[in-house]
PDB file of N, CA and C in Angstrom:
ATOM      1  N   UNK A   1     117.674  67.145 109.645  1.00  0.00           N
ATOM      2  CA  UNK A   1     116.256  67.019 109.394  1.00  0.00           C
ATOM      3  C   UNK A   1     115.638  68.407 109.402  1.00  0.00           C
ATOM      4  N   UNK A   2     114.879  68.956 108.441  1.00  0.00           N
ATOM      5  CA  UNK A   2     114.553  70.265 108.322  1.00  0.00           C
ATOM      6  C   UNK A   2     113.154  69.992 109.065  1.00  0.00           C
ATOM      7  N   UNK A   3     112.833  71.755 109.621  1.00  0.00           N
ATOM      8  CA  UNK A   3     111.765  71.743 110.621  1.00  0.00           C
ATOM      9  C   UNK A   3     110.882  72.303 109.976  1.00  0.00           C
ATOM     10  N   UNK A   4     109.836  72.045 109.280  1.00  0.00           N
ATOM     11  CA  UNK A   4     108.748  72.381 108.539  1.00  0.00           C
ATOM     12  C   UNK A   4     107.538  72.940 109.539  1.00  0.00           C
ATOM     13  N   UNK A   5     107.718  72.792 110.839  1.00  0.00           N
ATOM     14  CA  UNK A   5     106.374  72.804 111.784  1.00  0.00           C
ATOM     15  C   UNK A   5     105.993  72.056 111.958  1.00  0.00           C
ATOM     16  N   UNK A   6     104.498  72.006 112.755  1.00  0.00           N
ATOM     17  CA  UNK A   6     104.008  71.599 113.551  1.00  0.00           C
ATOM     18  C   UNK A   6     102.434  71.397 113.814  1.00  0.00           C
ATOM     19  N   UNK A   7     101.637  70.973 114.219  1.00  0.00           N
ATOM     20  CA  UNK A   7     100.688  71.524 114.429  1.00  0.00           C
ATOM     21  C   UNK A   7      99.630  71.539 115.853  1.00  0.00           C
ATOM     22  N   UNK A   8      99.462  72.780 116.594  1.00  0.00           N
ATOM     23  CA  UNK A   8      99.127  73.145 117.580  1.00  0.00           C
ATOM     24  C   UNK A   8      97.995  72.746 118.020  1.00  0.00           C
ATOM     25  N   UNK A   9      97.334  71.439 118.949  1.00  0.00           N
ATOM     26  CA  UNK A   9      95.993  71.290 118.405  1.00  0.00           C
ATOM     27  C   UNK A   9      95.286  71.061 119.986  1.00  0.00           C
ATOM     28  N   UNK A  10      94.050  70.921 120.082  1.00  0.00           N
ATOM     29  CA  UNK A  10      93.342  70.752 121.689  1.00  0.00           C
ATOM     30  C   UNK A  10      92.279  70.401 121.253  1.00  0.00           C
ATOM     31  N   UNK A  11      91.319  70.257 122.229  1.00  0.00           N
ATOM     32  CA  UNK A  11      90.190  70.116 122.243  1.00  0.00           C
ATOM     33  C   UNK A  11      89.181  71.135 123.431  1.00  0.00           C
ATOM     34  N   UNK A  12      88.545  72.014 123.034  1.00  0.00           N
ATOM     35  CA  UNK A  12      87.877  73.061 124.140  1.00  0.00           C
ATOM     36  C   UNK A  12      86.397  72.546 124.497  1.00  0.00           C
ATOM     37  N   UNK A  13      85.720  73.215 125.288  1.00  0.00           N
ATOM     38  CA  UNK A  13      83.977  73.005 125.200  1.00  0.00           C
ATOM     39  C   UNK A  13      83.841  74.134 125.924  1.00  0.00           C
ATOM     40  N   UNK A  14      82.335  74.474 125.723  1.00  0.00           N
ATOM     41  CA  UNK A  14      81.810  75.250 126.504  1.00  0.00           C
ATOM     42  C   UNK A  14      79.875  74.911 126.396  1.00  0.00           C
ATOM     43  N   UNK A  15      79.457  75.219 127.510  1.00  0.00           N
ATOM     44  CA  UNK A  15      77.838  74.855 127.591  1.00  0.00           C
ATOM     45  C   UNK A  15      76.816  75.263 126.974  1.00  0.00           C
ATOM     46  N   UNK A  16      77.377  76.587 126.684  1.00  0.00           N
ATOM     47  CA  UNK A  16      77.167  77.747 125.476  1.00  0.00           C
ATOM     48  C   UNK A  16      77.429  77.714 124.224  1.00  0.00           C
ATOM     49  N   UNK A  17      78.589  76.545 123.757  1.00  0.00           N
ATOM     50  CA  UNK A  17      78.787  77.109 122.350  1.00  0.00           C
ATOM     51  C   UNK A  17      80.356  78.118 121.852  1.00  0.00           C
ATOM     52  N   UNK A  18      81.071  77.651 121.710  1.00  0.00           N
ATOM     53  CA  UNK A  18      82.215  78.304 121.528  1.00  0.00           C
ATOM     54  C   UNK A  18      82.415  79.424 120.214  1.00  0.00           C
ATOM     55  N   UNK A  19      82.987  80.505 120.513  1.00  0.00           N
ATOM     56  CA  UNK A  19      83.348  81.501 119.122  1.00  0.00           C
ATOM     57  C   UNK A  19      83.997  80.903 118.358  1.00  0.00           C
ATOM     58  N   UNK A  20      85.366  80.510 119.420  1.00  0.00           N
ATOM     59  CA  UNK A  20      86.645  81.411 118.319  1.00  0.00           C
ATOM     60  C   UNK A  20      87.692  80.263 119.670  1.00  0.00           C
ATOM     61  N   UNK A  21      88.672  80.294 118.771  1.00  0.00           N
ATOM     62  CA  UNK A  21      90.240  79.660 119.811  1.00  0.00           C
ATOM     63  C   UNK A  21      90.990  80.777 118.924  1.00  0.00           C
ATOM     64  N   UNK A  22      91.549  81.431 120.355  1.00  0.00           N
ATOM     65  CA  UNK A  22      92.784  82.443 120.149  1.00  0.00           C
ATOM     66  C   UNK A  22      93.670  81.488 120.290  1.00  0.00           C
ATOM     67  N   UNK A  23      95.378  82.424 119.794  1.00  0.00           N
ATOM     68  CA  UNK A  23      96.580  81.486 119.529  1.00  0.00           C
ATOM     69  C   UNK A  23      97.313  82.282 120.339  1.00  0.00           C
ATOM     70  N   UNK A  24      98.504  82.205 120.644  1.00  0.00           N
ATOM     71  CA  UNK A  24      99.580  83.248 121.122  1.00  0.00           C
ATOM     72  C   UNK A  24     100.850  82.078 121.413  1.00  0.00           C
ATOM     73  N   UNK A  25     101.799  82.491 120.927  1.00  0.00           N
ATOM     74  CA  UNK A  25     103.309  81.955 120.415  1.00  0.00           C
ATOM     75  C   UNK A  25     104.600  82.880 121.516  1.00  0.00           C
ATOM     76  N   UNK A  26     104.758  82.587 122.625  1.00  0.00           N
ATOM     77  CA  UNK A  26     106.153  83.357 122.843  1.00  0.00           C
ATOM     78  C   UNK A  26     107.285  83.152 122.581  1.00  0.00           C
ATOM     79  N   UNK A  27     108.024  83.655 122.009  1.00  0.00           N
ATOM     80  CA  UNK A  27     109.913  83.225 121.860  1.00  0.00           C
ATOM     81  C   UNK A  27     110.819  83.385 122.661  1.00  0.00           C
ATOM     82  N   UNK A  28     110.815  82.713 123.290  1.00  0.00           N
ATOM     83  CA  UNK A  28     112.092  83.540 124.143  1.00  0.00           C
ATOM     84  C   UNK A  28     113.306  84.240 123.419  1.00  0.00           C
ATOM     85  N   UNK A  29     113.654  83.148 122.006  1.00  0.00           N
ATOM     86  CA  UNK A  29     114.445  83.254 121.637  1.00  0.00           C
ATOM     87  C   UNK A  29     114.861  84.782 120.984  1.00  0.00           C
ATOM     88  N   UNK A  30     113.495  85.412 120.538  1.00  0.00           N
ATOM     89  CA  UNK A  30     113.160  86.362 120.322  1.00  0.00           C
ATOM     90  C   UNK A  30     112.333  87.670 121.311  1.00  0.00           C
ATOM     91  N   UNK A  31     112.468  86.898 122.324  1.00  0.00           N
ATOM     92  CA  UNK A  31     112.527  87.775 123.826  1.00  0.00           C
ATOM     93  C   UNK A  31     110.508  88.711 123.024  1.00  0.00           C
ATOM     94  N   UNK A  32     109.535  88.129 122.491  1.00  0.00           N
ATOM     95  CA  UNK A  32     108.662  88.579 121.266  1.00  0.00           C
ATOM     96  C   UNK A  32     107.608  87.797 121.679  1.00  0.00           C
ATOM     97  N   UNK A  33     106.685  88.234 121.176  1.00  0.00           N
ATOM     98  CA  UNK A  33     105.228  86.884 120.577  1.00  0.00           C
ATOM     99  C   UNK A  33     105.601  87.155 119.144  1.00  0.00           C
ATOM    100  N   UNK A  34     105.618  85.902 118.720  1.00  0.00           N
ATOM    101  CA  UNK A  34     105.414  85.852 116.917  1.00  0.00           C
ATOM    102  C   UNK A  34     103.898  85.576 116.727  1.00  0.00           C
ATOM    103  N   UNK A  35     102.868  85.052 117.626  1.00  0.00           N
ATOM    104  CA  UNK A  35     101.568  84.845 117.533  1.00  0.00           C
ATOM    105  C   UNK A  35     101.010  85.775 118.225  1.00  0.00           C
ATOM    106  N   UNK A  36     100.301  86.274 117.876  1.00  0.00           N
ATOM    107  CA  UNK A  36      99.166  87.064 118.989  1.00  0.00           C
ATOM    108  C   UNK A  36      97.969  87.241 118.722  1.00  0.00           C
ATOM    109  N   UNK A  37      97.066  86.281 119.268  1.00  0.00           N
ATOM    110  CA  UNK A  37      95.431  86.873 119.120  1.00  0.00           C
ATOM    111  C   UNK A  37      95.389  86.342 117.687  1.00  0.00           C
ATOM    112  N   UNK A  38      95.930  85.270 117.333  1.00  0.00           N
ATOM    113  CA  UNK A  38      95.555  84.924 115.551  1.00  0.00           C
ATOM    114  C   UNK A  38      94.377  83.749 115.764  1.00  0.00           C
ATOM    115  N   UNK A  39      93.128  83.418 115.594  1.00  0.00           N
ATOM    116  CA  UNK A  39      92.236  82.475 115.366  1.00  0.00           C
ATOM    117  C   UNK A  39      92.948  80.619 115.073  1.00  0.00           C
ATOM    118  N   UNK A  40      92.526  79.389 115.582  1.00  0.00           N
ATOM    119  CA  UNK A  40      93.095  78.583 115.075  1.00  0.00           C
ATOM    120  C   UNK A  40      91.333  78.390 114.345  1.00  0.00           C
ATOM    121  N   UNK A  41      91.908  77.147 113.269  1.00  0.00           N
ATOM    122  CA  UNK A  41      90.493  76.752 113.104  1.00  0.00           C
ATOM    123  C   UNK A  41      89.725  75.564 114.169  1.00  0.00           C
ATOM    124  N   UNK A  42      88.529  76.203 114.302  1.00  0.00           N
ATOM    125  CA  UNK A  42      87.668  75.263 115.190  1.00  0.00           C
ATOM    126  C   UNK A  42      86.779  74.581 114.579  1.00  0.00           C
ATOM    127  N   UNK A  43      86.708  73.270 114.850  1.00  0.00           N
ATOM    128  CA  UNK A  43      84.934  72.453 114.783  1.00  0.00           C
ATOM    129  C   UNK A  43      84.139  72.525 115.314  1.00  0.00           C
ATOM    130  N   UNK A  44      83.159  73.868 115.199  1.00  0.00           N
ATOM    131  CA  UNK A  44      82.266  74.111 116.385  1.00  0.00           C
ATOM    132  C   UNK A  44      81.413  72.660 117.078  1.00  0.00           C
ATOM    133  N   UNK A  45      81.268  71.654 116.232  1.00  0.00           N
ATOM    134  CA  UNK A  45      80.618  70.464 116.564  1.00  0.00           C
ATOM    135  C   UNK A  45      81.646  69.547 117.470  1.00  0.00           C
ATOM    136  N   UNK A  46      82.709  69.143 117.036  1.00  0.00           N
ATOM    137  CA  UNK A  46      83.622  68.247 118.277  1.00  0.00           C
ATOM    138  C   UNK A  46      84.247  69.272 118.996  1.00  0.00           C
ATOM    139  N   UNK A  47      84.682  70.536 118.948  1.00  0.00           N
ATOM    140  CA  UNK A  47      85.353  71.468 119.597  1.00  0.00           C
ATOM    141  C   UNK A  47      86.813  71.369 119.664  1.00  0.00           C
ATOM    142  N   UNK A  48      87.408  70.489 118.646  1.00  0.00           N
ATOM    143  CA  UNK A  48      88.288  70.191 118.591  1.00  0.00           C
ATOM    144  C   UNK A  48      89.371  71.456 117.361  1.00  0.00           C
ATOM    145  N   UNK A  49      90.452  72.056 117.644  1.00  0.00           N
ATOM    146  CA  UNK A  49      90.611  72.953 117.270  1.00  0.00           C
ATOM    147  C   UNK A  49      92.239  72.733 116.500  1.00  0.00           C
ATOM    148  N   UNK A  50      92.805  73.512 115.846  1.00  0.00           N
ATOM    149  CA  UNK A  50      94.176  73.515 115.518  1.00  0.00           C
ATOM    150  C   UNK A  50      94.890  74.761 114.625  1.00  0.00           C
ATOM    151  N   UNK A  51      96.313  74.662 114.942  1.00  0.00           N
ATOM    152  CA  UNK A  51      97.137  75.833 114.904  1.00  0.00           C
ATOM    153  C   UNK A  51      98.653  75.783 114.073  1.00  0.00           C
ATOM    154  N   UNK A  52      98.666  76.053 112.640  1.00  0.00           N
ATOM    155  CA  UNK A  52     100.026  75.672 112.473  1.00  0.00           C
ATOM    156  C   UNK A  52     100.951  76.469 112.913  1.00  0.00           C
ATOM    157  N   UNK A  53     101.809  75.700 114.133  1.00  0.00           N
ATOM    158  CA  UNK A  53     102.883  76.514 114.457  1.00  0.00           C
ATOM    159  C   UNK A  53     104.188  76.425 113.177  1.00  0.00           C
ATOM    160  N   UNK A  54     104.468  77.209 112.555  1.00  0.00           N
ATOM    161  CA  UNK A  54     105.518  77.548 111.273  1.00  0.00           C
ATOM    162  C   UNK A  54     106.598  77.753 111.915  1.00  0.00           C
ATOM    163  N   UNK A  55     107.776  77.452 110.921  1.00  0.00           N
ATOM    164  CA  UNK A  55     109.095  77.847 111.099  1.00  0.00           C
ATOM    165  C   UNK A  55     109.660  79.211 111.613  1.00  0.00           C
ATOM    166  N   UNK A  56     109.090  80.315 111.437  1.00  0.00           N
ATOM    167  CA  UNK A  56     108.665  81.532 111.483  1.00  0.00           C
ATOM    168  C   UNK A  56     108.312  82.039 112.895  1.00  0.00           C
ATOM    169  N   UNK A  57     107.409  80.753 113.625  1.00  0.00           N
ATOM    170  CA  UNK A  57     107.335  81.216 115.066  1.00  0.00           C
ATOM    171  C   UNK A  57     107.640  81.175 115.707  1.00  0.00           C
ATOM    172  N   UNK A  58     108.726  80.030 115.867  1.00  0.00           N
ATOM    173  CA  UNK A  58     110.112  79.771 116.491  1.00  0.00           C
ATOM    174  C   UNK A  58     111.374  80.050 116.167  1.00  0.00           C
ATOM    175  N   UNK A  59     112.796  80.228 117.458  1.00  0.00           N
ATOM    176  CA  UNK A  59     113.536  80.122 117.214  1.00  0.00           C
ATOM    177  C   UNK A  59     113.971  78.580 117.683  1.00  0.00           C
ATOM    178  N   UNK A  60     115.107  78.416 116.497  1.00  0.00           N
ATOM    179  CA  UNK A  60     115.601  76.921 116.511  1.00  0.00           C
ATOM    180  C   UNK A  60     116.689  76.904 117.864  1.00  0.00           C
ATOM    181  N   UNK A  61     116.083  75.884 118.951  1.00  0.00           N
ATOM    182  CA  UNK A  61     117.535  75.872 120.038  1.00  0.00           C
ATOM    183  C   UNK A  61     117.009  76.380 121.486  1.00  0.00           C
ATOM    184  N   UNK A  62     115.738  77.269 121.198  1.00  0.00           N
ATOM    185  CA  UNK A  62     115.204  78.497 122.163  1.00  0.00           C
ATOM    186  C   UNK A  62     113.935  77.979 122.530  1.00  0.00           C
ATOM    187  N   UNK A  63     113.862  78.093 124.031  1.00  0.00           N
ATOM    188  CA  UNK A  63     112.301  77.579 124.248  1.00  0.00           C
ATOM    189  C   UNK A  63     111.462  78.214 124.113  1.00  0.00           C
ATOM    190  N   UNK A  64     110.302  78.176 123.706  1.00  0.00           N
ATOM    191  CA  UNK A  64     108.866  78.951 123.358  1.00  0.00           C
ATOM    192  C   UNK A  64     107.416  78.366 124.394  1.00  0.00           C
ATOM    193  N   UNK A  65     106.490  79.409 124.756  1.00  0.00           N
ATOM    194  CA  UNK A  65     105.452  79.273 125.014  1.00  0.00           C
ATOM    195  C   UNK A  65     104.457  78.999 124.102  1.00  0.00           C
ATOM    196  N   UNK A  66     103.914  78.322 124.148  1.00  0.00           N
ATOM    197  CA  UNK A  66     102.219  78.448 123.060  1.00  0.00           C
ATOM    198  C   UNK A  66     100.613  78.056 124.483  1.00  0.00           C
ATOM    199  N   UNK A  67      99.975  79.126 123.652  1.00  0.00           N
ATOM    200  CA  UNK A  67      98.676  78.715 124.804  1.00  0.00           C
ATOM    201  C   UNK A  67      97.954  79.108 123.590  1.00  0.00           C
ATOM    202  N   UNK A  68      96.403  78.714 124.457  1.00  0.00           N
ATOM    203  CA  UNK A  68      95.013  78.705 123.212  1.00  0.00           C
ATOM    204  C   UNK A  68      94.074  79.138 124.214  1.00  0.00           C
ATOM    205  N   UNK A  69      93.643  80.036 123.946  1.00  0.00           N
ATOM    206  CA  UNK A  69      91.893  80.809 124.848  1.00  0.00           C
ATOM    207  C   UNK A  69      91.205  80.246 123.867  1.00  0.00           C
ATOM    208  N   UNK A  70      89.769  79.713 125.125  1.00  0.00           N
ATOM    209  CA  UNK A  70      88.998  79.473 124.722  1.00  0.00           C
ATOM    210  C   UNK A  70      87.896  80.795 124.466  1.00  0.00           C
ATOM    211  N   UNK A  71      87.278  81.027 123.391  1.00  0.00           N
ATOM    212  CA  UNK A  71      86.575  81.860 123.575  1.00  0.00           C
ATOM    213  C   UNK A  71      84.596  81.636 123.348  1.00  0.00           C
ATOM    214  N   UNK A  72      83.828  81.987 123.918  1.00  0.00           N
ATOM    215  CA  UNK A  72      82.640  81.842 124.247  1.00  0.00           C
ATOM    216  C   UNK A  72      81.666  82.916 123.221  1.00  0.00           C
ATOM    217  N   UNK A  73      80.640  82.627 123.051  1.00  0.00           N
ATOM    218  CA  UNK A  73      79.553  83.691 121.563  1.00  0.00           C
ATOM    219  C   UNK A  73      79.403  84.705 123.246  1.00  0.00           C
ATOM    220  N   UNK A  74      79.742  85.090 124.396  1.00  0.00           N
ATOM    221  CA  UNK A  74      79.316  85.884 125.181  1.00  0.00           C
ATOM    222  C   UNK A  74      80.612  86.724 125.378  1.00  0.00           C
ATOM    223  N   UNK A  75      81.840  86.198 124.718  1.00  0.00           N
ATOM    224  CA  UNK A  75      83.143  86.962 124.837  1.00  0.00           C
ATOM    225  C   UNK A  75      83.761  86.703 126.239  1.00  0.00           C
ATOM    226  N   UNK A  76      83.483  85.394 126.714  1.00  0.00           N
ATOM    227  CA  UNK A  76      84.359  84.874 128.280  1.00  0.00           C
ATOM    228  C   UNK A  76      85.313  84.119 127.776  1.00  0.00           C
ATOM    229  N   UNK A  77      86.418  84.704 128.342  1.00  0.00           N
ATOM    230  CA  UNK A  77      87.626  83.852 128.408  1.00  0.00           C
ATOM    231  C   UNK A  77      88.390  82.916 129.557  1.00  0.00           C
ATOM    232  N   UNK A  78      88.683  81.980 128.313  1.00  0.00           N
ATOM    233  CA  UNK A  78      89.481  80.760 129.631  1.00  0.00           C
ATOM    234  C   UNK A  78      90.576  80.126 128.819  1.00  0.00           C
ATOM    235  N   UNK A  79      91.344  80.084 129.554  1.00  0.00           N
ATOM    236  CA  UNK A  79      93.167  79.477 129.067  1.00  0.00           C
ATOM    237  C   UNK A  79      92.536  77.863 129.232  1.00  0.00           C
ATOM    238  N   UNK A  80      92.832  77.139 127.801  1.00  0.00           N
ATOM    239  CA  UNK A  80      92.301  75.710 127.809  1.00  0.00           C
ATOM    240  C   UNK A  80      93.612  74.873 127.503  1.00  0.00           C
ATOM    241  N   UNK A  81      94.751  75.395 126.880  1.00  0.00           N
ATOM    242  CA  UNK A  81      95.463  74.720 127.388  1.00  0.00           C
ATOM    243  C   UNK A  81      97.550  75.744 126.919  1.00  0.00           C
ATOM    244  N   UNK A  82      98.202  75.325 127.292  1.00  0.00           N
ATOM    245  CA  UNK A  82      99.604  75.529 127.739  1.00  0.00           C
ATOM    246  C   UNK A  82     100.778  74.817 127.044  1.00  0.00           C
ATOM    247  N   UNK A  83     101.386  74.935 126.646  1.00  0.00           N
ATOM    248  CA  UNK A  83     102.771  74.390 126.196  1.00  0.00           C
ATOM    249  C   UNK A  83     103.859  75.342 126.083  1.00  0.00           C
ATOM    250  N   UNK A  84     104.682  74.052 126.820  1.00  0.00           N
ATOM    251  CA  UNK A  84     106.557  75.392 126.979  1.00  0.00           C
ATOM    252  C   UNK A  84     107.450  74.162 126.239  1.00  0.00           C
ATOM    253  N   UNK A  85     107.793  74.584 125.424  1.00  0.00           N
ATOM    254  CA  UNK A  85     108.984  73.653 124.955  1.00  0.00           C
ATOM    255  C   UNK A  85     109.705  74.200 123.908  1.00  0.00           C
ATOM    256  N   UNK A  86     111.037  73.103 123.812  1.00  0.00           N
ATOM    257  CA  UNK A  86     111.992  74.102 123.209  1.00  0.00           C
ATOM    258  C   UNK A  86     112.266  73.332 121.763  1.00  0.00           C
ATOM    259  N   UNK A  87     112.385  74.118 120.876  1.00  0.00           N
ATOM    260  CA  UNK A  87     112.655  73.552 119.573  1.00  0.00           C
ATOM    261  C   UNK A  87     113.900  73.413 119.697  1.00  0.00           C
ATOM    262  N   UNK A  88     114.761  72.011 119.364  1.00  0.00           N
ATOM    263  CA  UNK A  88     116.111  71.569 119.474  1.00  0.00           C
ATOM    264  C   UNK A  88     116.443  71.755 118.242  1.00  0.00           C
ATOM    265  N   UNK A  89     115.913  71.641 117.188  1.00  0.00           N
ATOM    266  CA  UNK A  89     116.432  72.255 115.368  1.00  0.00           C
ATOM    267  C   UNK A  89     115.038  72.280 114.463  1.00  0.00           C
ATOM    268  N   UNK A  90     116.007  73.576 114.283  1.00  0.00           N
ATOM    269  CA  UNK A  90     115.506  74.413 112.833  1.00  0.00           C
ATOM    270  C   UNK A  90     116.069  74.549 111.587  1.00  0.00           C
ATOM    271  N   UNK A  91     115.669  74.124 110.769  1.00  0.00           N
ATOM    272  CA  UNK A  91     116.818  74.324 109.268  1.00  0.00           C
ATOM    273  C   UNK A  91     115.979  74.731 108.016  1.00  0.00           C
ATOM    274  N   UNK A  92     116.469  76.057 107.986  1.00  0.00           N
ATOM    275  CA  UNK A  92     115.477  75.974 106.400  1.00  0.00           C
ATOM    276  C   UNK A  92     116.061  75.542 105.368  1.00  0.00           C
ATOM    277  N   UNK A  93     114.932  75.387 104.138  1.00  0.00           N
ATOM    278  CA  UNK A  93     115.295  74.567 102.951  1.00  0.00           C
ATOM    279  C   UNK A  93     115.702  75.456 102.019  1.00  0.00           C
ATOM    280  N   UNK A  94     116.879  75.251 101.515  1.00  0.00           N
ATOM    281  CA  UNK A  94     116.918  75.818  99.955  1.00  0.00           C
ATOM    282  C   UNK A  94     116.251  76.165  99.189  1.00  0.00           C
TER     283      UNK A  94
END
């Protein structure tokens, strides 16, 4: 079964009004971030946000980190949410 991705998604708030959701991707597999500081898109109205994690940001077999900052129109940051898991296969397509 080929691994096309994924998609990275949460839901943030803030009382204020949210900017921006940062992304960040670690590999272990690649001992690397393949993500860093890249924007997901947000609905400033539900606050509901998302991130395609690609073939590209993982290694296949290797566990990876993904987290999402929330970010605020005042530039405060807060870790809204966390994921560690390991991609069991990767296959690209012809």
């Amino acid at each position: 079964m080929p691994f096309d991705g994924f998609p990275f998604q949460g839901t943030a708030s803030d009382a204020g009004g949210l900017d921006r959701i940062r992304i960040y991707v670690y590999d272990y597999g690649r001992e690397n971030y393949t993500v860093s500081n890249l924007s997901a898109t947000l609905d400033a109205a539900t606050g509901q946000w998302v991130f395609p994690i690609l073939q590209g940001h993982v290694t296949s077999g290797a566990p990876a980190r993904l987290w999402a900052q929330a970010v605020d129109g005042a530039d405060a940051k807060e870790q809204k949410c966390s994921k560690h898991s390991r991609l069991l296969r990767s296959s690209k397509r012809s």
